[in-house]
Structures are given as structure tokens and as C-alpha cells.
Protein backbone atom coordinates (compact mmCIF):
# COMPACT_ATOMS: atom_id res chain seq x y z
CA UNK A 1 50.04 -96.04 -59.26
CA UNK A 2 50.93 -95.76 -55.30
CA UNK A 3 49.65 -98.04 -52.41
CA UNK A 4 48.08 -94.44 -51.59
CA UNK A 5 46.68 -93.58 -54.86
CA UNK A 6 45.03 -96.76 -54.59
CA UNK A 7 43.74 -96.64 -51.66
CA UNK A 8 42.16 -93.09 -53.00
CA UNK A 9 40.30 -94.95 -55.77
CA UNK A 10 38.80 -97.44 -53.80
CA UNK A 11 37.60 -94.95 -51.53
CA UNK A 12 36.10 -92.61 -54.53
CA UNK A 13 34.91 -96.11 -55.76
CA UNK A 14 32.56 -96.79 -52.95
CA UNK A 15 31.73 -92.86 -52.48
CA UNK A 16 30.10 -93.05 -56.17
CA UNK A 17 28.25 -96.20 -55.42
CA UNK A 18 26.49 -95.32 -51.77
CA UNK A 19 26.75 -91.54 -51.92
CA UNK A 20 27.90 -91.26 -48.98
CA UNK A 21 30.80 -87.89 -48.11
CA UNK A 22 34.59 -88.82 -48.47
CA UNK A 23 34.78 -89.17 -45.12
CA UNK A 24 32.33 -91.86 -44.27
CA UNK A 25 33.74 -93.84 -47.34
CA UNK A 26 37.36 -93.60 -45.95
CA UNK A 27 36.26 -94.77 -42.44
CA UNK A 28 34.29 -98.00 -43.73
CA UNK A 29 37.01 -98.96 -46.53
CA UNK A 30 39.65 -98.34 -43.48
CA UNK A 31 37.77 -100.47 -41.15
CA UNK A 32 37.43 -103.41 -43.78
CA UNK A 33 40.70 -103.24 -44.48
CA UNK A 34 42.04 -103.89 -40.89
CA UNK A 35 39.43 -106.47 -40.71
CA UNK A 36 41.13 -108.12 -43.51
CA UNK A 37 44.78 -107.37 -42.65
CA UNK A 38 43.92 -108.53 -38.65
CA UNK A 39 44.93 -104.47 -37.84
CA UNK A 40 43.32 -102.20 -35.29
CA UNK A 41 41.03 -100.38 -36.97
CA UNK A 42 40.39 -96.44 -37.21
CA UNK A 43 38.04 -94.94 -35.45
CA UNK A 44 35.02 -93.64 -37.99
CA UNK A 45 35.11 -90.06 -37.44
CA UNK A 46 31.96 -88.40 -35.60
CA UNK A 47 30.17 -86.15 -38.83
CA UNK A 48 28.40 -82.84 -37.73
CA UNK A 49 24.63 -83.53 -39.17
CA UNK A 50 24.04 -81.86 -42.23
CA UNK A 51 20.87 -79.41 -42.27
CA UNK A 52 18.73 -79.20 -45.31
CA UNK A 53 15.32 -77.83 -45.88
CA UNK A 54 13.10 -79.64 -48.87
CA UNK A 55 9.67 -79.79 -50.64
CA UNK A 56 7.53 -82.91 -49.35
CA UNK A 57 5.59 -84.06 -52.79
CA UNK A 58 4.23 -87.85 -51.57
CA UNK A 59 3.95 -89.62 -48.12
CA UNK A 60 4.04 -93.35 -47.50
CA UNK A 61 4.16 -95.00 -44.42
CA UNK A 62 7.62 -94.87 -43.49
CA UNK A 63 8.85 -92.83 -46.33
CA UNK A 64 8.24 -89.37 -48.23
CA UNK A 65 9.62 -88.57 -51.22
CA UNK A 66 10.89 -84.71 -51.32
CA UNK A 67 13.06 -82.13 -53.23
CA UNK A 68 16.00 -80.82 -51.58
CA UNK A 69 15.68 -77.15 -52.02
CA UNK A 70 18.45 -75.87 -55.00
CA UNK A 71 18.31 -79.41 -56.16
CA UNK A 72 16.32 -80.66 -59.00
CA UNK A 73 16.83 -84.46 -58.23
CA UNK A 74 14.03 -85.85 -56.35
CA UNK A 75 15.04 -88.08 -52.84
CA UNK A 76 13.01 -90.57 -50.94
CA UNK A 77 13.64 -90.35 -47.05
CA UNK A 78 13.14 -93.26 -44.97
CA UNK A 79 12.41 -92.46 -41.65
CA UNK A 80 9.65 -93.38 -39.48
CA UNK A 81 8.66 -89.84 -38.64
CA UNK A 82 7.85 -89.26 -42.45
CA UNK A 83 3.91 -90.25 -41.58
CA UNK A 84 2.93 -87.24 -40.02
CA UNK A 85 3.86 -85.01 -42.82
CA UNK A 86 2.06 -83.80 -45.68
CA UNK A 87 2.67 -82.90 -49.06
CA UNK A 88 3.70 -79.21 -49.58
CA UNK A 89 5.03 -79.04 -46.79
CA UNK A 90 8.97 -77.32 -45.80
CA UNK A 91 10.93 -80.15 -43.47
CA UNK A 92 14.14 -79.37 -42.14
CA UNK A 93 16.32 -82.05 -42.38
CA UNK A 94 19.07 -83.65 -40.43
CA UNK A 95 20.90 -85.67 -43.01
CA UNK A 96 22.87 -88.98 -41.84
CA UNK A 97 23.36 -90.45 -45.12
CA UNK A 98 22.66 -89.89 -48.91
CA UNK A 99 23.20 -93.13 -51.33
CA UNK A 100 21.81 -94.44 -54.75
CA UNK A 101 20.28 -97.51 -55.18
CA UNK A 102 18.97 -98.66 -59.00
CA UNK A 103 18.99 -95.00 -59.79
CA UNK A 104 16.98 -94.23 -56.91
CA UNK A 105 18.55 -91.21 -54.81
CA UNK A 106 17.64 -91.87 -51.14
CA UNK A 107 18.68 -90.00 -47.84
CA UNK A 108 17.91 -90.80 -43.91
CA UNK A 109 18.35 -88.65 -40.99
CA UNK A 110 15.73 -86.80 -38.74
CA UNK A 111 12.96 -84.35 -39.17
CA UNK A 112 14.14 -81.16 -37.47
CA UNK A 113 10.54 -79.50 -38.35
CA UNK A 114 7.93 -79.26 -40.62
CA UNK A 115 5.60 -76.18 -41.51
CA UNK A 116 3.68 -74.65 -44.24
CA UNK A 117 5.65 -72.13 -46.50
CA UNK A 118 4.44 -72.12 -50.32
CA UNK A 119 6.43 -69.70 -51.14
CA UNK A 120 9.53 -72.15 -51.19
CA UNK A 121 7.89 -74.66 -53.15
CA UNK A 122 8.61 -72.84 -56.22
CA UNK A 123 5.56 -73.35 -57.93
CA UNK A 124 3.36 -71.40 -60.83
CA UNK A 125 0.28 -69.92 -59.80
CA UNK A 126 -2.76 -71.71 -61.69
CA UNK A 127 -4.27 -68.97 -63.88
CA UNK A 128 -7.81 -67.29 -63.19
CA UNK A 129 -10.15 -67.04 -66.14
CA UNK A 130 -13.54 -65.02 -65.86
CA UNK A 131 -14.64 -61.89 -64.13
CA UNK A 132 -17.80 -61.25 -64.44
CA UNK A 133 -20.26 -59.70 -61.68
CA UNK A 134 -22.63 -62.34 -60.75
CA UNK A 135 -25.18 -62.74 -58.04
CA UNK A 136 -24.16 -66.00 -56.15
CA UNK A 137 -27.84 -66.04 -54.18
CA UNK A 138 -29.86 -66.20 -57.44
CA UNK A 139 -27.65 -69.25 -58.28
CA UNK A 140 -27.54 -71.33 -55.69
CA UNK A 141 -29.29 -72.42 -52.84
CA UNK A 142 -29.12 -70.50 -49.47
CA UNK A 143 -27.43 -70.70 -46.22
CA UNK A 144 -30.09 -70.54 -43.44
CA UNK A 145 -29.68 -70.75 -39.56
CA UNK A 146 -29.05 -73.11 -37.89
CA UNK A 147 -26.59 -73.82 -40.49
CA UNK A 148 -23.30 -72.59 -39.01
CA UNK A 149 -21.89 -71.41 -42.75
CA UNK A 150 -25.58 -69.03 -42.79
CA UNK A 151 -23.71 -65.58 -41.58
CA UNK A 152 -20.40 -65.82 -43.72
CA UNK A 153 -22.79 -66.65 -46.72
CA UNK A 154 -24.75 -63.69 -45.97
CA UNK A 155 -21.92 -61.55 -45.85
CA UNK A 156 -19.86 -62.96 -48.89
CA UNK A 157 -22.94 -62.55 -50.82
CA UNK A 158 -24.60 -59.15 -49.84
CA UNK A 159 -23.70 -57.97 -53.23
CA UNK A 160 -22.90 -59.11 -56.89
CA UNK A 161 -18.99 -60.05 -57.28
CA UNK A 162 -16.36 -61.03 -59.86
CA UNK A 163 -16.43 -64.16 -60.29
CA UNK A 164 -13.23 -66.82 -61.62
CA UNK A 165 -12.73 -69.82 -62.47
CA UNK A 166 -9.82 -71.72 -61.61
CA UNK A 167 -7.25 -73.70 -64.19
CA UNK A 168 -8.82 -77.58 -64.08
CA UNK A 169 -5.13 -78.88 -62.31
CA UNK A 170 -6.86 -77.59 -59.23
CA UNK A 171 -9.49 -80.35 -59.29
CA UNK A 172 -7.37 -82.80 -60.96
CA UNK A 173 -8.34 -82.52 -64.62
CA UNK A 174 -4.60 -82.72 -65.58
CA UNK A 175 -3.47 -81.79 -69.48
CA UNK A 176 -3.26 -84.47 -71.92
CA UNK A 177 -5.56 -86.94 -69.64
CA UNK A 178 -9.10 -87.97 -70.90
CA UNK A 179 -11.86 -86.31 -70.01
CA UNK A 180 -13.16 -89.08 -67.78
CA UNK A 181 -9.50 -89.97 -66.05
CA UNK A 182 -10.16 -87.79 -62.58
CA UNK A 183 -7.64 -88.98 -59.76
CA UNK A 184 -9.93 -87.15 -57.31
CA UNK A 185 -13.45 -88.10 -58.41
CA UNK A 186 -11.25 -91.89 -58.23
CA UNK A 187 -10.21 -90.93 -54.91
CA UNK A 188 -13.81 -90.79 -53.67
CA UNK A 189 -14.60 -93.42 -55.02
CA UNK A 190 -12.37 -95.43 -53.74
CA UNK A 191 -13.12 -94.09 -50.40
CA UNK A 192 -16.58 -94.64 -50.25
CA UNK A 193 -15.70 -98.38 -51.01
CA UNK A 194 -13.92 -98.75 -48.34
CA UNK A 195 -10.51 -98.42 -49.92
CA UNK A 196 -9.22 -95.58 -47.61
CA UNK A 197 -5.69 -96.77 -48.21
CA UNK A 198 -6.22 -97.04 -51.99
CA UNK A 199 -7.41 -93.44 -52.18
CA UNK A 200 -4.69 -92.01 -50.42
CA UNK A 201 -2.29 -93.82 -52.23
CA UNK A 202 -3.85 -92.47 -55.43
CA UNK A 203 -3.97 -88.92 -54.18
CA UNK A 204 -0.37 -89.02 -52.78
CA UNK A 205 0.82 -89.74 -56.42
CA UNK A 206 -1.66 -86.76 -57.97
CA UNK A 207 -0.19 -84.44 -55.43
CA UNK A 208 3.56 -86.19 -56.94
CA UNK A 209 2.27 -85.05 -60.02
CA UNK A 210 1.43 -81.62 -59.38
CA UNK A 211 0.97 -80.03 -55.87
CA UNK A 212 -1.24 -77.48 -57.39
CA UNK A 213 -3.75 -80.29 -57.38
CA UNK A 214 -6.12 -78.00 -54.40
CA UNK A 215 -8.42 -80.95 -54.63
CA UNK A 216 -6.63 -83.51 -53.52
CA UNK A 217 -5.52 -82.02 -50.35
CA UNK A 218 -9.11 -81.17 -49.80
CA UNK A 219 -9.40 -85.06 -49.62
CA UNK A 220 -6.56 -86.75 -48.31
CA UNK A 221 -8.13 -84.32 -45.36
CA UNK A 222 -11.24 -85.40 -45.45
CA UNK A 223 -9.75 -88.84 -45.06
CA UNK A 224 -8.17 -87.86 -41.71
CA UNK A 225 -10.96 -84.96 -40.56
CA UNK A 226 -13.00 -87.93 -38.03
CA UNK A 227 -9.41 -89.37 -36.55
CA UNK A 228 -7.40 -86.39 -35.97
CA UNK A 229 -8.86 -83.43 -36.95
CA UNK A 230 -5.58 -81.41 -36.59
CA UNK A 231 -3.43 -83.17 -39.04
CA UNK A 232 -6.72 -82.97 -41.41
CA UNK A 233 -6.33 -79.31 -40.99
CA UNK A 234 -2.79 -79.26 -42.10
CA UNK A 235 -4.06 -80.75 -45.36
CA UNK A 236 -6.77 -78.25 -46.09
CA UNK A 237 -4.10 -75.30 -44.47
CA UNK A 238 -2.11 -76.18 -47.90
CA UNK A 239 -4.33 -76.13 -50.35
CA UNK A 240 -5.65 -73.23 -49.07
CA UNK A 241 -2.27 -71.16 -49.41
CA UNK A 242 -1.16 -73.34 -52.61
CA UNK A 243 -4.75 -71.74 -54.17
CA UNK A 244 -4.00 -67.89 -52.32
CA UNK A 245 -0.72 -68.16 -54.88
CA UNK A 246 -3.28 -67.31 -57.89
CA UNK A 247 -5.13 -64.40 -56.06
CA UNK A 248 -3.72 -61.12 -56.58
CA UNK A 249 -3.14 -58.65 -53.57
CA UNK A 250 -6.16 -56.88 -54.10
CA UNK A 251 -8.57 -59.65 -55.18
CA UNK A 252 -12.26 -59.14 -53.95
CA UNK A 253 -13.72 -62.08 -56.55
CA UNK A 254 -15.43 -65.76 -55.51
CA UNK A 255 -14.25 -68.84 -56.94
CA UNK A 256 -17.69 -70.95 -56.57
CA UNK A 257 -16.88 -74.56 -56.60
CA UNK A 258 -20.02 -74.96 -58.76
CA UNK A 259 -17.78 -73.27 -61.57
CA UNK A 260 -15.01 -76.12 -61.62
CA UNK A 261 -16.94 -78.63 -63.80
CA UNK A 262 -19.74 -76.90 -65.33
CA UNK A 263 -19.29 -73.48 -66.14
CA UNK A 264 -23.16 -72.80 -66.59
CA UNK A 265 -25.05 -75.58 -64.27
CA UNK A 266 -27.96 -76.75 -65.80
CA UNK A 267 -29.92 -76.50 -62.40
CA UNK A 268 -29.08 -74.36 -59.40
CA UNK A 269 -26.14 -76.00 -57.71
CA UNK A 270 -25.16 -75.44 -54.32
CA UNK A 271 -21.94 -74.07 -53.90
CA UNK A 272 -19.43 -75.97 -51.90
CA UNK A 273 -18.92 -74.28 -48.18
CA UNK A 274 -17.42 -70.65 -48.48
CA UNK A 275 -17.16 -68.88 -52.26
CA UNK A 276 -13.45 -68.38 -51.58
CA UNK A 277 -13.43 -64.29 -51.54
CA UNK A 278 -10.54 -62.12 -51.65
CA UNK A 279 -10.38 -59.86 -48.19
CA UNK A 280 -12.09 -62.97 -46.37
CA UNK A 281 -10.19 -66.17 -48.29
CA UNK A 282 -8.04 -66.26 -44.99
CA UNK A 283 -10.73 -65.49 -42.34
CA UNK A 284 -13.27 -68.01 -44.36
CA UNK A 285 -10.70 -70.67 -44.04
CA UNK A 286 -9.91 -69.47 -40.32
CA UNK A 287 -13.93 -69.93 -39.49
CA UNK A 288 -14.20 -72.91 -41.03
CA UNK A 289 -11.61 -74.51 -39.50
CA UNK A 290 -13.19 -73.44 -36.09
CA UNK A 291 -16.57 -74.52 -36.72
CA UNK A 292 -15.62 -78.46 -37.02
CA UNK A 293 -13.13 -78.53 -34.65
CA UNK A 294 -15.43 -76.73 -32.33
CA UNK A 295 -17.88 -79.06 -33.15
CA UNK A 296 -15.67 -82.05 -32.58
CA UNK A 297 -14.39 -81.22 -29.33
């Protein structure tokens, strides 16, 4: 084998083990070698920044763990920008380095931009069962001025409508768990005892499990709503598109939160804020969205 065949392997060698192009490899096994044989060294050729869009599944502090869109592999980014995002979103990456480390794939580099487009995430809709007309004001209790949900109620329930039910991912009632095991209902929980950073932690790895998990972005906003109610926005933004994925173009149904864990309540429940209706879904979540932020400003 020749001095340059070697030198080929070596490089290869430490390409395998870091991940890191043929390029950068060459330049740091160059440079230690002049080190070692007192030569000048090379200088590390300049790399034009690799752009990459992915998936963000799971936010830490200083890290995020995505999917590199046409990969299947999953990559943790370490960057100090990672905070601000939120799971399902699209990031545009500027990639400075890819490497392995235990089996771990990890890359760094800079956010280029982040926004909301569940389309890309490649996921299943969650499946609608039901259909039925029903009368959502004999069921549950009404919205009455000065109540600022009292005229979209009114209007979303003038008259009876289909009404769905949604598959139990969306509230975190995941297949093959116990009955009982509810990372959300956990999530509160954990919240209300103070453990804010425990129940985001916990949600962050439900939404790793599934993103389809609309509950969980409802409350890793909630967590954020008195703070900054922008970024808690972002939050409910997703989970309101990830759920739009399972509504047909013509849909003109509810999906009444009272339906998610008791299909026939055994006294009139209260609907959560806004039956989620076809021809309204986006102006609901539009007015609701104004009416805190309004009211927080």
C-alpha cells in the first residue's frame, strides 16, 4: 500500500468516526500531521454551509432533536438558538458539522428560520369516528355575555351538526399504554405542583413520540401563555394545523372536547372553548388567539 493510499485510509478512518465531509477530515489529519512532522501546515479549506430543512420532534434547552427531511435517522442539534423552537415545526438549517457519538447522530450549525408547515412533516391524519347530528346547546352549558367566547358559541351552535370524535393519540391515550398512563393528564399534574420543568420535559418526549399528540401542544402552551404569549401561540398554531390534517375540505362537523374521554357524559359537560367547526376551525382559532392576546396587552 502507498504513503498516499495510506494517507487515504486514515483520512476515511476519521471521516467514519466524526462524520464529518472528506474535506474537513483531510484538513485536520493534514494539520496533525505537520504538527507531528514540525511542517507548515495546510490551510483547512473554507466549506460553503450546507442548507437543510428538518422536522423539530423535542426541544431542550440548548438542543432539539429533529429529522432531516429525506432522512429517516433522527439528529440532535446543539445550538443555543434551539430554545425558541417548537416541535412540528420546519427549521432551515445551516449545517457546520455532522458526527456520531455512541450511536448518537448529532449536527451543529445555525437556524436559518423556523415556521409552521405540516404538510412536510409527513405525518398520517388521526382518523374521525362519528357523525351524528347533535345539538351542542342541549348538552352543555352556555356561553353568555360578558363571556368573550358568547357570539362564536352562538353562531357555531345555531343549528344541530355532525359531530366526531377524534383518534385518542390526540389527547395522549397512546396504543398499547394502560388506560390510566396519560402523559398529558401527567403533564398537568405536574404543573400544578409546581414542576413546570418536569411537565415540559414529559410533554417534549410525548410530542417525540408522536406529534399528532394535539394535546400536548395545547399545554406546553399553556405553560408559556402568562410569559410570552407569542411563542405560546406558536404552540397552539401547531396543533391546530397538525388536527386540520384529519378534516376533509368540505368538513362542516364539531369535535367537542367533551367527546375525547367520555363519549356519553354522565352530566352536562362544558365543552372546552370553540367546538372546532369546519368553515370556522381557522377563524375560531384566529379569534381566539385575539381575544387573550388582546386581553394581555
Amino acid at each position: 500500500m502507498t504513503a498516499n493510499r495510506d494517507l487515504k485510509f486514515i483520512i476515511r478512518d476519521r471521516q467514519r468516526k466524526t462524520g464529518e465531509s472528506y474535506t474537513a477530515a483531510r484538513a485536520h489529519v493534514m494539520r496533525e500531521r505537520a504538527q507531528l512532522l514540525g511542517l507548515a501546515s495546510e490551510p483547512a479549506p473554507v466549506e460553503p454551509a450546507q442548507l437543510v430543512d428538518a422536522a423539530v420532534l423535542k426541544v431542550g434547552s440548548n438542543t432539539a432533536r429533529l429529522r432531516i427531511l429525506g432522512e429517516s435517522e433522527q439528529v440532535t442539534l446543539r445550538s443555543g438558538e434551539a430554545f425558541n423552537l417548537a416541535p412540528g415545526q420546519i427549521v432551515t438549517l445551516r449545517l457546520a458539522k455532522r458526527w456520531t457519538f455512541r450511536g448518537d447522530a448529532y449536527v451543529s450549525g445555525s437556524i436559518d428560520r423556523a415556521r409552521i408547515d405540516v404538510a412536510r412533516l409527513g405525518l398520517e391524519p388521526l382518523p374521525l369516528e362519528g357523525g351524528e347530528l347533535e345539538n351542542l346547546r342541549a348538552r352543555g352549558e352556555h356561553y353568555r355575555r360578558p363571556d368573550p367566547y358568547a357570539p362564536l358559541w352562538r353562531e357555531l351552535t345555531a343549528a344541530p351538526r355532525p359531530s366526531y370524535e377524534m383518534d385518542g393519540i390526540a389527547w395522549g391515550a397512546f396504543p398499547g399504554d394502560e388506560p390510566d398512563d396519560n402523559p398529558t393528564c401527567e403533564a398537568a399534574e405536574r404543573k400544578d405542583a409546581g414542576d413546570l420543568d418536569g411537565a415540559r420535559d414529559l410533554l417534549m418526549d410525548t410530542l417525540l413520540r408522536d406529534l399528532r399528540c394535539l394535546d400536548a401542544h395545547a399545554h406546553l402552551g399553556n405553560l408559556l401563555f402568562e410569559g410570552s404569549p407569542i411563542r405560546a401561540i406558536v404552540h397552539y398554531e401547531i396543533g391546530v394545523r397538525i388536527g386540520e390534517l384529519s378534516l376533509p375540505p368540505e368538513f362542516d362537523g364539531t369535535l367537542v372536547w367533551a367527546n375525547l374521554q367520555s363519549p356519553v357524559p354522565p352530566v352536562p359537560l362544558r365543552p372546552r372553548p370553540v367546538p372546532v367547526a369546519a368553515r370556522s376551525v381557522s377563524r375560531g382559532a384566529a379569534r381566539v388567539r385575539a381575544g387573550p392576546l388582546a386581553e394581555s396587552e
